[in-house]
Protein backbone atom coordinates (compact mmCIF):
# COMPACT_ATOMS: atom_id res chain seq x y z
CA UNK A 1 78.61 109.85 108.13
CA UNK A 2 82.03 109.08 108.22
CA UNK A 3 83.25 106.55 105.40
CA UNK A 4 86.02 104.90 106.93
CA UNK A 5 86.61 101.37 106.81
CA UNK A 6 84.36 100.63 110.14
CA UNK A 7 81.07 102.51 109.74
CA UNK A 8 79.68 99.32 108.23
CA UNK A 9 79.85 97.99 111.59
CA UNK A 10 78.18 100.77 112.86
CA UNK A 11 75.47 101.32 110.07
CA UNK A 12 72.92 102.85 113.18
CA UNK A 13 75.18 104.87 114.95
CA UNK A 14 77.55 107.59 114.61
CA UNK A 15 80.37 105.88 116.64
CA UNK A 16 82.33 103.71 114.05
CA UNK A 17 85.50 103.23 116.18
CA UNK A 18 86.23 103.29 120.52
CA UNK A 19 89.51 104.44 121.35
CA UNK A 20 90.90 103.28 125.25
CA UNK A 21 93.33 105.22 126.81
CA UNK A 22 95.53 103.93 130.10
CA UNK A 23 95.87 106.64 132.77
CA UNK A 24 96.98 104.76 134.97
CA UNK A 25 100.04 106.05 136.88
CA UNK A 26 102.55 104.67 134.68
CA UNK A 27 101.31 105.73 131.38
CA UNK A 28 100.53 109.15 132.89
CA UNK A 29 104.42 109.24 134.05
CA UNK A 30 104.96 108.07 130.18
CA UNK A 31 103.00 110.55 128.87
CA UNK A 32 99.29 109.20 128.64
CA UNK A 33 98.01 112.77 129.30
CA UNK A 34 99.88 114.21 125.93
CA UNK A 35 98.88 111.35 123.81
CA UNK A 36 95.36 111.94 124.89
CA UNK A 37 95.84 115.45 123.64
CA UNK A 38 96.78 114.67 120.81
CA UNK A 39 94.52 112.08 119.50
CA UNK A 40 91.66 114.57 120.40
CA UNK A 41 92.98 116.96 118.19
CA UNK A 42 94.39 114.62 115.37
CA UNK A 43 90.79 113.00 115.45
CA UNK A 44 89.13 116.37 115.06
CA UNK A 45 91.88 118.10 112.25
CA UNK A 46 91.28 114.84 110.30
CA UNK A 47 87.15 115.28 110.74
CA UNK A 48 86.89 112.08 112.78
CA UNK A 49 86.04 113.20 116.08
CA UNK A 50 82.34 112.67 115.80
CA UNK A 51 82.81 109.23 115.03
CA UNK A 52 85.22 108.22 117.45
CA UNK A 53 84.29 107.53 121.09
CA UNK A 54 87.25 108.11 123.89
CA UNK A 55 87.11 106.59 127.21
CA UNK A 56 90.51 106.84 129.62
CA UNK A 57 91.01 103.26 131.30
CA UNK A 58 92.34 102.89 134.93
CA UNK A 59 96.19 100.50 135.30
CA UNK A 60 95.78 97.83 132.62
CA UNK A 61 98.33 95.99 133.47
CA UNK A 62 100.98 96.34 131.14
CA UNK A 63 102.80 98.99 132.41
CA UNK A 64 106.31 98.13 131.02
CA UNK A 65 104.40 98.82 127.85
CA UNK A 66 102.73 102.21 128.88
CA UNK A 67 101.04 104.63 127.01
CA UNK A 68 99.02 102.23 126.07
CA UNK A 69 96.06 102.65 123.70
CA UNK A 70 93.25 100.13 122.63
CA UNK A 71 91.11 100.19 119.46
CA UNK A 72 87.93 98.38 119.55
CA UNK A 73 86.07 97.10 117.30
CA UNK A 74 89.21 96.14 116.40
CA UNK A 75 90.65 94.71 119.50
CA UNK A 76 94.20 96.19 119.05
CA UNK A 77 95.99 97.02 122.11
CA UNK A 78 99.06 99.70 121.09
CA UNK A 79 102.04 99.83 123.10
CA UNK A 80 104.16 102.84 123.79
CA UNK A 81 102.51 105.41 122.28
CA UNK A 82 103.42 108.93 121.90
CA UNK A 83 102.05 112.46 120.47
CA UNK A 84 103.95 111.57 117.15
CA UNK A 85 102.51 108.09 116.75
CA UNK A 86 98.80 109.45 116.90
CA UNK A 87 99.27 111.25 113.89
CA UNK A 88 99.89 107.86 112.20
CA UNK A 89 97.35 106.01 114.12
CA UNK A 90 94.49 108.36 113.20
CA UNK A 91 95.68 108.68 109.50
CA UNK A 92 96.74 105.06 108.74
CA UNK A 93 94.66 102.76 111.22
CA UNK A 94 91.40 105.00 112.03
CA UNK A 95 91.15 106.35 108.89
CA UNK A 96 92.02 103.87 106.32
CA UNK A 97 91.83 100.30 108.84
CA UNK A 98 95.75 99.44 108.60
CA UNK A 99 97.01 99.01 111.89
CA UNK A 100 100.73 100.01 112.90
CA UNK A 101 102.23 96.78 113.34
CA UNK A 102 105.34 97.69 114.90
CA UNK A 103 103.29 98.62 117.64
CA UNK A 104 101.27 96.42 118.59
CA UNK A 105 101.11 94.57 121.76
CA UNK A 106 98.15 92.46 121.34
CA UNK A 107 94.80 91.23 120.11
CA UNK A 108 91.52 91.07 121.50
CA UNK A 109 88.80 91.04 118.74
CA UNK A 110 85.30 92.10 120.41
């Protein structure tokens, strides 16, 4: 089971984390489809993908902030994402629970 900072949360499951990603039209003009890539394969060269759950999102909204990217349990909505910022986000916030502040657009504990 993966050790990260959230399997507590999860202690019955396998899933310790739920990653969002916008495809709406805007974030796919932005480059939604290359961060999803990405974090696919960041997740699974860092040994996380079985304990990550991916779902792509229809418009959220925000598109002046697109790619966006939410974390949940967490509730952390990332704005502007791209390929190189997944390698950070899987290695600093799914890995060892320290979000990327700069980043951050908002808040919405589960």
């Amino acid at each position: 089971m993966y050790k990260g900072y959230m399997a507590h949360r999860f202690s019955d499951s396998s899933i310790a984390c739920h990653i969002l990603c916008c495809t709406g039209s805007s974030c796919k003009k932005r480059g939604a489809a290359e961060v999803l890539e990405m974090l696919k394969k960041e997740l699974k060269e860092e040994g996380l993908h079985e304990y990550v759950h991916i779902t792509k999102t229809h418009c959220n909204n925000l598109c002046e902030h697109s790619p966006i990217l939410m974390v949940y349990p967490d509730g952390i909505w990332y704005k502007q994402m791209t390929p190189k910022r997944i390698k950070k986000l899987v290695q600093q916030h799914i890995r060892r629970g320290a979000p990327l502040k700069k980043y951050i657009l908002r808040t919405i504990p589960y």
